[in-house]
N, C-alpha and C. Protein backbone atom coordinates (compact mmCIF):
# COMPACT_ATOMS: atom_id res chain seq x y z
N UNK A 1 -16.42 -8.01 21.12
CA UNK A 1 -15.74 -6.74 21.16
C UNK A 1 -14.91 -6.57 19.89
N UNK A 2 -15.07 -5.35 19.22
CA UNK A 2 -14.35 -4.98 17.84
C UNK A 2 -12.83 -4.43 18.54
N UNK A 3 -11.95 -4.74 17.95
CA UNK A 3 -10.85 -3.80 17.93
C UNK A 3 -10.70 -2.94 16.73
N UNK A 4 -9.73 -1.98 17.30
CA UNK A 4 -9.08 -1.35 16.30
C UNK A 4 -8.10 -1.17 15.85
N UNK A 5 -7.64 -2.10 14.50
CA UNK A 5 -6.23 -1.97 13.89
C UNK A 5 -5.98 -0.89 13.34
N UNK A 6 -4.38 -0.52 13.50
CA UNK A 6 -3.68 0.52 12.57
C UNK A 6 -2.85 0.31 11.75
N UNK A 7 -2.83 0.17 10.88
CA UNK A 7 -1.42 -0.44 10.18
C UNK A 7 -0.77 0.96 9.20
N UNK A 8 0.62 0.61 9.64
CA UNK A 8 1.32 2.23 8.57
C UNK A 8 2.33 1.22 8.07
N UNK A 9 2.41 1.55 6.80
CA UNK A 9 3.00 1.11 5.77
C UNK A 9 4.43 1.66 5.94
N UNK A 10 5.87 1.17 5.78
CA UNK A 10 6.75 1.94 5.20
C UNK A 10 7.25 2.09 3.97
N UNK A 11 8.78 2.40 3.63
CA UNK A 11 8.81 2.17 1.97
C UNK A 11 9.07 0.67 2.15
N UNK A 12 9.76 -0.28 2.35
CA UNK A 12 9.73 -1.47 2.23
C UNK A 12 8.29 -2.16 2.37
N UNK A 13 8.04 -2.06 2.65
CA UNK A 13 6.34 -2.43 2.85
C UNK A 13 5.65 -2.45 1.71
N UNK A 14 5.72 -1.10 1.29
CA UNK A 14 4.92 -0.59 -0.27
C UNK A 14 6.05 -1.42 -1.16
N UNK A 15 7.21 -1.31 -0.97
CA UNK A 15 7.65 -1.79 -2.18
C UNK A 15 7.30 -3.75 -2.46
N UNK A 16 6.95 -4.11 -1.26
CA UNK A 16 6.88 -5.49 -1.24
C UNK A 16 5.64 -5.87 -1.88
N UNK A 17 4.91 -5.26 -1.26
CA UNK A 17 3.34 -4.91 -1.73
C UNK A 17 3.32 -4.76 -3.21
N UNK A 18 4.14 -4.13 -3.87
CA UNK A 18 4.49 -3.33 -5.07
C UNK A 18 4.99 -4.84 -5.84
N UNK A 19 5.48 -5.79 -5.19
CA UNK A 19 6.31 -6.49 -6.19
C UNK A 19 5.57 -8.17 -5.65
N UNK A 20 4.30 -8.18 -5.14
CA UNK A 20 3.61 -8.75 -4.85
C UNK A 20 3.33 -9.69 -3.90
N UNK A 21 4.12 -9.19 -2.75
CA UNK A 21 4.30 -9.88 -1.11
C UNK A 21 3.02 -10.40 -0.83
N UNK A 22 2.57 -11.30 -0.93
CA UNK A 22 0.88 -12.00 0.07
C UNK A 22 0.87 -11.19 1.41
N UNK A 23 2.06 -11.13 1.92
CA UNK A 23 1.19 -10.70 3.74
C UNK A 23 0.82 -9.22 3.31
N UNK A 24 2.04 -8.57 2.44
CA UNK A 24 1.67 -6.68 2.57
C UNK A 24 0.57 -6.84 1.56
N UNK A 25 0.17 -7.76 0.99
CA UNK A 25 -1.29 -7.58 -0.14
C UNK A 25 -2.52 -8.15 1.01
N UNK A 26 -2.12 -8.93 1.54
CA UNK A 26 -3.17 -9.18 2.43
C UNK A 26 -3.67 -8.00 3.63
N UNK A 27 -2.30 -7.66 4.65
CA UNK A 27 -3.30 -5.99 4.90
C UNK A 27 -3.74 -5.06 4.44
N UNK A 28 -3.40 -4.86 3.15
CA UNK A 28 -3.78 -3.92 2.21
C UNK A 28 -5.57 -4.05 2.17
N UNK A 29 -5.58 -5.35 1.74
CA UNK A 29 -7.13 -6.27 1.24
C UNK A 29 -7.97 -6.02 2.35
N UNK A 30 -7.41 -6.24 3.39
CA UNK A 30 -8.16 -6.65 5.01
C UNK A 30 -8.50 -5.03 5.96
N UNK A 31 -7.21 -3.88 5.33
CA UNK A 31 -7.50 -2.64 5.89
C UNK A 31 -8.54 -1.96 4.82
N UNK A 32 -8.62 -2.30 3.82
CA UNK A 32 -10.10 -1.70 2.65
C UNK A 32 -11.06 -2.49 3.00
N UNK A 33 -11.35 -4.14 3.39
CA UNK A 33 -12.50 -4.82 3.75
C UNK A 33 -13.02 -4.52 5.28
N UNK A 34 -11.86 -4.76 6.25
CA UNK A 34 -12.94 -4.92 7.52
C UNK A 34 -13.09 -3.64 7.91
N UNK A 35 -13.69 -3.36 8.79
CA UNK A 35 -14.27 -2.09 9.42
C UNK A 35 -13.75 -2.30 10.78
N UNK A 36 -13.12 -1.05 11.25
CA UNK A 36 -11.94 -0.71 11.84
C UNK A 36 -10.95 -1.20 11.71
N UNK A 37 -10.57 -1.49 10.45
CA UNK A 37 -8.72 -1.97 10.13
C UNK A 37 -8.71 -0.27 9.23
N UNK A 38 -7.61 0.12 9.97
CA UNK A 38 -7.10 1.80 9.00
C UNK A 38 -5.80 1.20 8.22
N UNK A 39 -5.53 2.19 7.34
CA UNK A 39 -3.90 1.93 6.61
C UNK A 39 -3.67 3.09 6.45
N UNK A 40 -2.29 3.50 6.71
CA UNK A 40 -1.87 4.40 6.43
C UNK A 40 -0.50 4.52 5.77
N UNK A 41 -0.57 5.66 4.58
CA UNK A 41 1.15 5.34 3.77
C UNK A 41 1.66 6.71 4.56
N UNK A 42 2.58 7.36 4.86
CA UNK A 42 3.24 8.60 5.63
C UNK A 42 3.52 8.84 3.59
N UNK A 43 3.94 9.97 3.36
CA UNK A 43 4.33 10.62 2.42
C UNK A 43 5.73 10.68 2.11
N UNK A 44 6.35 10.28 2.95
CA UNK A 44 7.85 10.11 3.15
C UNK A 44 8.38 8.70 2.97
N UNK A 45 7.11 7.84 3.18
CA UNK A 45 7.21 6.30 2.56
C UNK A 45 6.93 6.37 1.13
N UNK A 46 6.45 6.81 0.84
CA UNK A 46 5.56 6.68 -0.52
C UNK A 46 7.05 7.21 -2.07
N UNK A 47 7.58 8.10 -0.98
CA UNK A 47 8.77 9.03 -1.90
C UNK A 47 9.38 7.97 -1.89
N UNK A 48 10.16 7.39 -0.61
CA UNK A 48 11.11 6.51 -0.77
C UNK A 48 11.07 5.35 -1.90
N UNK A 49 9.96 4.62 -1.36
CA UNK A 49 9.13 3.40 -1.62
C UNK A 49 9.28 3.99 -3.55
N UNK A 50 9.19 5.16 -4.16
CA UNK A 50 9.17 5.61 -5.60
C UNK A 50 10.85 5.17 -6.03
N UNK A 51 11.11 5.32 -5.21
CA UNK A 51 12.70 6.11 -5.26
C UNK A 51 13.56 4.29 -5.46
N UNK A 52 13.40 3.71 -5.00
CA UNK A 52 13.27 2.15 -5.03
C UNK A 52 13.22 1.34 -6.24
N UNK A 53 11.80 1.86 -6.55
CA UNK A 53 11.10 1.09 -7.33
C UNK A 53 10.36 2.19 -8.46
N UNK A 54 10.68 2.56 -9.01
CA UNK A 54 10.00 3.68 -10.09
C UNK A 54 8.95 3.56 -10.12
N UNK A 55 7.42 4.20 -10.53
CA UNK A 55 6.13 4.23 -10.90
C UNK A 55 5.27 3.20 -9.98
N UNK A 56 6.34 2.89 -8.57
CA UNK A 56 5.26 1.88 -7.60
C UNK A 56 4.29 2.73 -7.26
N UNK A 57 3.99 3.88 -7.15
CA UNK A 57 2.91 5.30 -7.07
C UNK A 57 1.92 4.77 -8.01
N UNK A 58 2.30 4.47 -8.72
CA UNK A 58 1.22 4.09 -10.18
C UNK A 58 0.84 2.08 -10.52
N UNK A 59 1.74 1.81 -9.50
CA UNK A 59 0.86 0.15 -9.46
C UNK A 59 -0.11 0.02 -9.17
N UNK A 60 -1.24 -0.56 -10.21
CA UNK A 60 -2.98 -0.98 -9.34
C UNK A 60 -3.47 0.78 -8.93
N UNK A 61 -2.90 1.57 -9.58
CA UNK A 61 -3.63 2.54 -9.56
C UNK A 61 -4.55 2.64 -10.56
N UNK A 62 -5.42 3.41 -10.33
CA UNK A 62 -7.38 3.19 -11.44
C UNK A 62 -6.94 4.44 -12.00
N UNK A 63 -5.97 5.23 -12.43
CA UNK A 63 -6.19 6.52 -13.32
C UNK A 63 -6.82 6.80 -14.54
N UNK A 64 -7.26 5.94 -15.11
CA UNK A 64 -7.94 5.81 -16.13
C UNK A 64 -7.18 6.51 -17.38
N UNK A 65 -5.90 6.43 -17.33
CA UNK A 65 -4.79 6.33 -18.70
C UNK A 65 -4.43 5.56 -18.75
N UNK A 66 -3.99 5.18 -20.24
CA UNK A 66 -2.97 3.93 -20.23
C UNK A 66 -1.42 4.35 -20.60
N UNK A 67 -0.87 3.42 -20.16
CA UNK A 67 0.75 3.72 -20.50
C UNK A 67 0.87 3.63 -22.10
N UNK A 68 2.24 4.40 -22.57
CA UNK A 68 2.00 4.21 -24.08
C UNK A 68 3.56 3.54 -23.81
């Protein structure tokens, strides 16, 4: 039997993630690999989680610019 995980991120979460926590990098890894693990950031985490930590919006992001 499959379950189904949910995991929601808060700003501490992202920011840990952000500053390279193993467990918040590991659901991160495990909600993009297995099938039915979801992740979710709320938009109100994501502000905070900025607000914290400057340009964590832009960590391990693929935008294809580089910083000057």
């Amino acid at each position: 039997m499959n379950q189904v995980v949910h995991v929601v991120l808060d700003d501490t979460a992202m920011v840990a993630a952000g500053r390279g926590n193993l467990l918040a990098s590991r659901l991160i890894h495990r909600a993009h690999a297995e099938t039915g693990w979801h992740l979710y950031a709320p938009t109100c985490a994501l502000v905070e989680a900025d607000r914290a930590r400057p340009g964590i919006l832009l960590t391990g992001a693929r935008t294809g610019r580089r910083s000057t």
